[in-house]
C-alpha atoms as a PDB file:
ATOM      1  CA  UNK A   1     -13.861 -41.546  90.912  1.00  0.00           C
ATOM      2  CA  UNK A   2     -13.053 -44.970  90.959  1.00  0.00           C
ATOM      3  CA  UNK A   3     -16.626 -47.008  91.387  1.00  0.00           C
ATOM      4  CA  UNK A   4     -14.667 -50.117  93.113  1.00  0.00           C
ATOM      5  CA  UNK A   5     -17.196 -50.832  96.293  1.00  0.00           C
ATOM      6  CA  UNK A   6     -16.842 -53.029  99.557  1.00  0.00           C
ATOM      7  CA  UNK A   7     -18.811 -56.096 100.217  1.00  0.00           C
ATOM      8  CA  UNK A   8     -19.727 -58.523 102.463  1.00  0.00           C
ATOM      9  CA  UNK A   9     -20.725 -62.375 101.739  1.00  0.00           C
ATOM     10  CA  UNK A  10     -22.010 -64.138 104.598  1.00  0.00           C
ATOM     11  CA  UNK A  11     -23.822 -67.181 105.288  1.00  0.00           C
ATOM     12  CA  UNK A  12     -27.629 -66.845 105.928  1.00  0.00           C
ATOM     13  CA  UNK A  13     -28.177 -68.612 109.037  1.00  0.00           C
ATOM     14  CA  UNK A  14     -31.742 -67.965 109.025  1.00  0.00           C
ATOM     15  CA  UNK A  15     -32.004 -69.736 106.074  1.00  0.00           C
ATOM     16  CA  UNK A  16     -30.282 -72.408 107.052  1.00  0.00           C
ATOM     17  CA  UNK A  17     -31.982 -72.854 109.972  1.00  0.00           C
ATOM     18  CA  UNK A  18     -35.626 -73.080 108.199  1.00  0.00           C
ATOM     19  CA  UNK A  19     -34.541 -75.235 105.171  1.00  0.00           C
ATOM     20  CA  UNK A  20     -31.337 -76.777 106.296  1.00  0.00           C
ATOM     21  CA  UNK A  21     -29.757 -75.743 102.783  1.00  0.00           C
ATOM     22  CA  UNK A  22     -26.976 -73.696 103.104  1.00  0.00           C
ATOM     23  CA  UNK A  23     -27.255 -70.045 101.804  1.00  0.00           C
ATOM     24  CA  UNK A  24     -25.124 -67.135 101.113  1.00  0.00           C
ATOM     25  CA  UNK A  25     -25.801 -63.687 101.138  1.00  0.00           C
ATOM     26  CA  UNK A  26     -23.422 -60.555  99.631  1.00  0.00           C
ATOM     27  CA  UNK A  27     -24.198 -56.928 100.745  1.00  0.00           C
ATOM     28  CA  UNK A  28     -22.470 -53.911  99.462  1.00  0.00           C
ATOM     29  CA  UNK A  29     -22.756 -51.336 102.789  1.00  0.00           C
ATOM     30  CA  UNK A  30     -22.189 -47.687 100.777  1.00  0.00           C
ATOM     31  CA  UNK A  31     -24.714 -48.926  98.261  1.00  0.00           C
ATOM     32  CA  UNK A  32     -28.557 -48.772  99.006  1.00  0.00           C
ATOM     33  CA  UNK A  33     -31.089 -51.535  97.829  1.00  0.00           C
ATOM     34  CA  UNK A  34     -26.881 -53.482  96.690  1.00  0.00           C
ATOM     35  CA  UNK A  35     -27.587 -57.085  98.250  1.00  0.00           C
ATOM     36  CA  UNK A  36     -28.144 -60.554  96.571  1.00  0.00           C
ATOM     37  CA  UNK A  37     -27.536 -64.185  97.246  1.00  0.00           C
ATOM     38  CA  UNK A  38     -27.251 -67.636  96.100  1.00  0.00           C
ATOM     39  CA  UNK A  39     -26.864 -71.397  97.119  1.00  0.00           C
ATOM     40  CA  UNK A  40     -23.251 -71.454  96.863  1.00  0.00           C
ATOM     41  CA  UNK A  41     -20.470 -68.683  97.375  1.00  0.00           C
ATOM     42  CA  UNK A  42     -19.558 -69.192  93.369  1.00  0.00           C
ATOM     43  CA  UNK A  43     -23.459 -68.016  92.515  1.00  0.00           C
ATOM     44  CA  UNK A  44     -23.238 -65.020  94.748  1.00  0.00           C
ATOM     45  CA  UNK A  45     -19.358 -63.882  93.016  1.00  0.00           C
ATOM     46  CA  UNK A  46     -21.059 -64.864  89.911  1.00  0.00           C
ATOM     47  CA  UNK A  47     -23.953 -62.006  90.710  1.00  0.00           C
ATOM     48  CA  UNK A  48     -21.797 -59.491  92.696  1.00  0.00           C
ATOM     49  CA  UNK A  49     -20.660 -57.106  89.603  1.00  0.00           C
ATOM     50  CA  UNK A  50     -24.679 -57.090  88.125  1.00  0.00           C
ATOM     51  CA  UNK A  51     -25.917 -56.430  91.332  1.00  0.00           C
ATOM     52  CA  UNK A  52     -24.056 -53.309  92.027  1.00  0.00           C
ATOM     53  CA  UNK A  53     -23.916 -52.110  89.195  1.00  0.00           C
ATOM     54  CA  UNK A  54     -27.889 -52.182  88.865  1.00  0.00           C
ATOM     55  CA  UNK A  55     -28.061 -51.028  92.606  1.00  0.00           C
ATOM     56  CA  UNK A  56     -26.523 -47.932  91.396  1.00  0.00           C
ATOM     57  CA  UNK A  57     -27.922 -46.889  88.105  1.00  0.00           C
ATOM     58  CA  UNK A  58     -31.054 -46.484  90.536  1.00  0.00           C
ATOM     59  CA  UNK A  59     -28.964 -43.089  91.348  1.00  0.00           C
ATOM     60  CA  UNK A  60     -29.105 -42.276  87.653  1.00  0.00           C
ATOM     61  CA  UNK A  61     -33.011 -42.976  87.377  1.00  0.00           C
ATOM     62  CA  UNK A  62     -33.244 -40.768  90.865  1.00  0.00           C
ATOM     63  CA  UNK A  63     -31.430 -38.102  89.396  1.00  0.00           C
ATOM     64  CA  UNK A  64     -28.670 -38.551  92.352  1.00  0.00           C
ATOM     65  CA  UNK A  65     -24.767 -38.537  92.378  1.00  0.00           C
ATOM     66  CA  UNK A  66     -23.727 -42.330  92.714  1.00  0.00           C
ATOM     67  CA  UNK A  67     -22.341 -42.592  96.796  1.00  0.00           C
ATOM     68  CA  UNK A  68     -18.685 -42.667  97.560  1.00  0.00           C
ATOM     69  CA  UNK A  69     -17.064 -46.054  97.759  1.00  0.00           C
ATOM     70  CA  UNK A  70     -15.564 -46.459 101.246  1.00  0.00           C
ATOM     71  CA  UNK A  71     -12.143 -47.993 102.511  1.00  0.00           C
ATOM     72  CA  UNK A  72     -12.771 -51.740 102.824  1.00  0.00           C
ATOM     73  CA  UNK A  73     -12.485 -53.118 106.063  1.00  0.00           C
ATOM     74  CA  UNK A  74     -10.782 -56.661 107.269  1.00  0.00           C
ATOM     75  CA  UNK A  75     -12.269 -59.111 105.704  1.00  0.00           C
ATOM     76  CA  UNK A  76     -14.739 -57.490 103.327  1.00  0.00           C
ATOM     77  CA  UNK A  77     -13.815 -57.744  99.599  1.00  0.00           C
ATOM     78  CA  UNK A  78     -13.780 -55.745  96.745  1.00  0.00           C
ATOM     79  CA  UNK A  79     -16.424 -55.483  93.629  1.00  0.00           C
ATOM     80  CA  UNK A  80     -15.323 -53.060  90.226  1.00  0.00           C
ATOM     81  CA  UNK A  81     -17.779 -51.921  88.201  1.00  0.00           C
ATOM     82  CA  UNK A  82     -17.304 -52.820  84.367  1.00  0.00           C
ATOM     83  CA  UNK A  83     -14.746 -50.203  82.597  1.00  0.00           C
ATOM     84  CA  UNK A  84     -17.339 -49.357  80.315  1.00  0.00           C
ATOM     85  CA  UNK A  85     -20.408 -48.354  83.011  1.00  0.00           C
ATOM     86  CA  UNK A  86     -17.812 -46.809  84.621  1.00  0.00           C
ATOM     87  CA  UNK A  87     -17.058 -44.548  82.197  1.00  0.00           C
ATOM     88  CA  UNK A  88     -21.209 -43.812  82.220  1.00  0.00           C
ATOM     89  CA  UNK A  89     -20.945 -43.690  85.833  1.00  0.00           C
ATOM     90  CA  UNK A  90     -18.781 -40.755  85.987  1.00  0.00           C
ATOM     91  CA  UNK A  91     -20.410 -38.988  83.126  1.00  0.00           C
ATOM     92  CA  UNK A  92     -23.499 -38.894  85.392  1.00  0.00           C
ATOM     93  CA  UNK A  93     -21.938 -37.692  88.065  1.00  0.00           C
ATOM     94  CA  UNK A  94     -19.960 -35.141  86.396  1.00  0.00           C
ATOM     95  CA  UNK A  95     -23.115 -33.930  84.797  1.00  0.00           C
ATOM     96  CA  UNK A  96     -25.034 -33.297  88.094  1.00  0.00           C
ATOM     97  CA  UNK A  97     -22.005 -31.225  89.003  1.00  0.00           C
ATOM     98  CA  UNK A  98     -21.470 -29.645  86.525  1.00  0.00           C
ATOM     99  CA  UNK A  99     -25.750 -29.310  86.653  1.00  0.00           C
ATOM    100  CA  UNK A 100     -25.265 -30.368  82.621  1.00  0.00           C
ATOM    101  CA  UNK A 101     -28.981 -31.763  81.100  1.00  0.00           C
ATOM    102  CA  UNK A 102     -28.808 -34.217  79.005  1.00  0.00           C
ATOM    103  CA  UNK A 103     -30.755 -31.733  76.084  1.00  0.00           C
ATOM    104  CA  UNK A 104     -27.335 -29.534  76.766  1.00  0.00           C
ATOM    105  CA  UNK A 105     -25.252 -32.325  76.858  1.00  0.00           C
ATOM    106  CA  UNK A 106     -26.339 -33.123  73.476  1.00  0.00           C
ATOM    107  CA  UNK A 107     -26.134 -29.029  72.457  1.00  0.00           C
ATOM    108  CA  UNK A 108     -22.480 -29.876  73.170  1.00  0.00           C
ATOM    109  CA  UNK A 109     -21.167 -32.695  71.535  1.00  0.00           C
ATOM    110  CA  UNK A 110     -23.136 -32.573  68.383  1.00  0.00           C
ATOM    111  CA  UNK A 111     -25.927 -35.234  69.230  1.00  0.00           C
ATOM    112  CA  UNK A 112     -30.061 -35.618  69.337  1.00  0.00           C
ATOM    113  CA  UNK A 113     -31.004 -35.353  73.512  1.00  0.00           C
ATOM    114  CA  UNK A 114     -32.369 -38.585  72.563  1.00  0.00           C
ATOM    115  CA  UNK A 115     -29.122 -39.796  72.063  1.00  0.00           C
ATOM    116  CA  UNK A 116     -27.455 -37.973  74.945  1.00  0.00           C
ATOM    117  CA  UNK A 117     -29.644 -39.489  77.591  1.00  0.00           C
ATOM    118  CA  UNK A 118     -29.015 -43.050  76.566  1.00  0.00           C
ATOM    119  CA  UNK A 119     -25.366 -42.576  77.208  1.00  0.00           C
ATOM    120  CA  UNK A 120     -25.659 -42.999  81.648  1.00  0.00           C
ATOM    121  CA  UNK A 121     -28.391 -45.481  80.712  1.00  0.00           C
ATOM    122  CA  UNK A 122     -26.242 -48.465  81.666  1.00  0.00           C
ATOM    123  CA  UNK A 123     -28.624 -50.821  80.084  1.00  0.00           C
ATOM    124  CA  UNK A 124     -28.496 -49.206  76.508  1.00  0.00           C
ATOM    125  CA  UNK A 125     -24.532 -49.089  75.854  1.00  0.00           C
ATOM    126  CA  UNK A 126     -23.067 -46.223  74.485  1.00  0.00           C
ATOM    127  CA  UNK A 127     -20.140 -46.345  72.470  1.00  0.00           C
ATOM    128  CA  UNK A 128     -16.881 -45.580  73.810  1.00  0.00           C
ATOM    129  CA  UNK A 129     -16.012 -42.134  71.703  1.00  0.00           C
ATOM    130  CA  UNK A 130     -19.299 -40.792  72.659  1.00  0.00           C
ATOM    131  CA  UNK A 131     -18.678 -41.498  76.104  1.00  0.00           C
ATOM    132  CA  UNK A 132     -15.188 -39.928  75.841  1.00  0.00           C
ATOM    133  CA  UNK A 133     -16.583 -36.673  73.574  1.00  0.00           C
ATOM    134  CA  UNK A 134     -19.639 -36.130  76.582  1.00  0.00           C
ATOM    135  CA  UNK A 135     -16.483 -36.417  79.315  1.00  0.00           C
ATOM    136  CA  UNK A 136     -14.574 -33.624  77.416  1.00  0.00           C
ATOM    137  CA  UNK A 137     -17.818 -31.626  77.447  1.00  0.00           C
ATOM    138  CA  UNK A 138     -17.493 -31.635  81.355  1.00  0.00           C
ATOM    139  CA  UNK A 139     -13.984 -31.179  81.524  1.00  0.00           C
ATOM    140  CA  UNK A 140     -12.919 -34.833  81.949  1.00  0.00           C
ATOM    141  CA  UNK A 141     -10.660 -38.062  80.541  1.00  0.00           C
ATOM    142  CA  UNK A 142     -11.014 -41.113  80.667  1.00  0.00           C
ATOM    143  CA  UNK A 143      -8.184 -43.447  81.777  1.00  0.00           C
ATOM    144  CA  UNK A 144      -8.311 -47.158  81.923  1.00  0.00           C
ATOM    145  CA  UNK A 145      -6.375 -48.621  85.299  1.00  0.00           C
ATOM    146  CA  UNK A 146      -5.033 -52.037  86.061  1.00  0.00           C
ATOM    147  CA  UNK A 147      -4.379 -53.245  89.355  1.00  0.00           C
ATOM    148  CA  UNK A 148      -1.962 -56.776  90.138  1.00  0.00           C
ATOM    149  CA  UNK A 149      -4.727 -59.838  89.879  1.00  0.00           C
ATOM    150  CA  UNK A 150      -3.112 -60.853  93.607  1.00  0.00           C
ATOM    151  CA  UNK A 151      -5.126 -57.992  95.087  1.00  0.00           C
ATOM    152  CA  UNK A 152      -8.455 -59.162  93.294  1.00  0.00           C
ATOM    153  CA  UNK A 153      -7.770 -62.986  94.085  1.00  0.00           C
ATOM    154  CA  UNK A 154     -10.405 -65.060  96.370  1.00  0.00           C
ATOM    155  CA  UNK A 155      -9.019 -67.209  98.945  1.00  0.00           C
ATOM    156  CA  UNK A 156      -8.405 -71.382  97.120  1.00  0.00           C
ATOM    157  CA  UNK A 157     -11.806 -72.510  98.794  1.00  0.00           C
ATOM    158  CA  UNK A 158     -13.944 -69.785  99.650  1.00  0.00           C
ATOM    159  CA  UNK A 159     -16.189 -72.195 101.434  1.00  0.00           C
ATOM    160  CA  UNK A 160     -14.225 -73.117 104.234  1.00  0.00           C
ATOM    161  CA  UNK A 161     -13.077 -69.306 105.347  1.00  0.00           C
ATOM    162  CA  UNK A 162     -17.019 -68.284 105.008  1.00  0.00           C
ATOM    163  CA  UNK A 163     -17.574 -70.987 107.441  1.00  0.00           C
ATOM    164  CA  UNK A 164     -15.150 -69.803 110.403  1.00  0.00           C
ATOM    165  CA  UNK A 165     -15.159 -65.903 108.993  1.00  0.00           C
ATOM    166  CA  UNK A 166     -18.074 -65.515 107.292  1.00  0.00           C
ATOM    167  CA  UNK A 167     -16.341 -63.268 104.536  1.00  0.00           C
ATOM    168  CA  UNK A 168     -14.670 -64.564 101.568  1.00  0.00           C
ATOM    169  CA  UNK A 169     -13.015 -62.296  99.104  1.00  0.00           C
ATOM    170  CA  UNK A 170     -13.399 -62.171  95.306  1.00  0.00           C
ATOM    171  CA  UNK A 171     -11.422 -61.321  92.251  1.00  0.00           C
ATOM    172  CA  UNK A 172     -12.118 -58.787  89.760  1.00  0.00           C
ATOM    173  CA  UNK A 173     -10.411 -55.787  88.025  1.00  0.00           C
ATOM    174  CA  UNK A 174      -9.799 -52.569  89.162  1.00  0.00           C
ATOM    175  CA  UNK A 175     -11.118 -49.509  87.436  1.00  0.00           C
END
């Protein structure tokens, strides 16, 4: 699965209207408790990849399959995890599919359960050829992507669209 998600930055009126500072505010709709904000649309892009990728490892914690990423609609843009939690991302899922503990994970690939639980734990990385050896265990390979920067780009001044769209669009690699 590709863990590339759609979001939406808009300005917080509310906010505005009780300060009078201006305020931004990014949600990612497929992902539960995904949302942050910031004074200015470069502090929200700035947050957008560590937000959803923390929003998400709650589905590891839970025990849950991470949700499916939807189509993006007009105006919303898109937000790639980073290659390597991806690559953690789909070892979780594949182990809850595969209904693979991390104790047998370990059995597997030659490693203390210790060990094999810290490799979904997005906040302890793993290293790469562990991640790839735990994949093979489930029957899967990794691939790296790239995707043309022009469908990642934001718009010059992301400022000015917010104001009459209330969407901007960021850039960011595919995965």
């Amino acid at each position: 699965m590709r863990y590339v998600y759609p979001c939406i930055i808009e300005r917080d009126e509310e906010e505005a209207a009780a300060t009078g500072r201006t305020c931004y505010l990014a949600v990612f709709p497929d992902v539960h408790a995904a949302h942050t904000g910031g004074w200015s649309v470069q502090e929200v892009n700035d947050n957008l990849r560590d937000c959803l990728e923390t929003a998400l490892s709650f589905c590891i914690d839970s025990n849950e399959p991470l949700p499916e990423p939807s189509e993006p609609e007009p105006g919303q843009l898109l937000v790639a995890v980073s290659p390597p939690v991806a690559a953690q991302f789909a070892l979780h899922d594949a182990m809850l599919a595969a209904n693979v503990t991390a104790a047998e994970m370990a059995r597997r690939i030659g490693m203390r359960p210790s060990h094999a639980r810290r490799i979904t734990d997005i906040f302890k990385p793993a290293k790469p050829d562990q991640i790839e050896r735990a994949l093979a265990a489930v029957g899967l390979q990794m691939v790296s992507e790239a995707s043309p920067l022009d469908q990642w780009a934001p718009t010059p001044d992301p400022a000015p669209a917010l104001e009459s769209t209330h969407t901007a669009r960021k850039s960011g690699p595919a995965h």
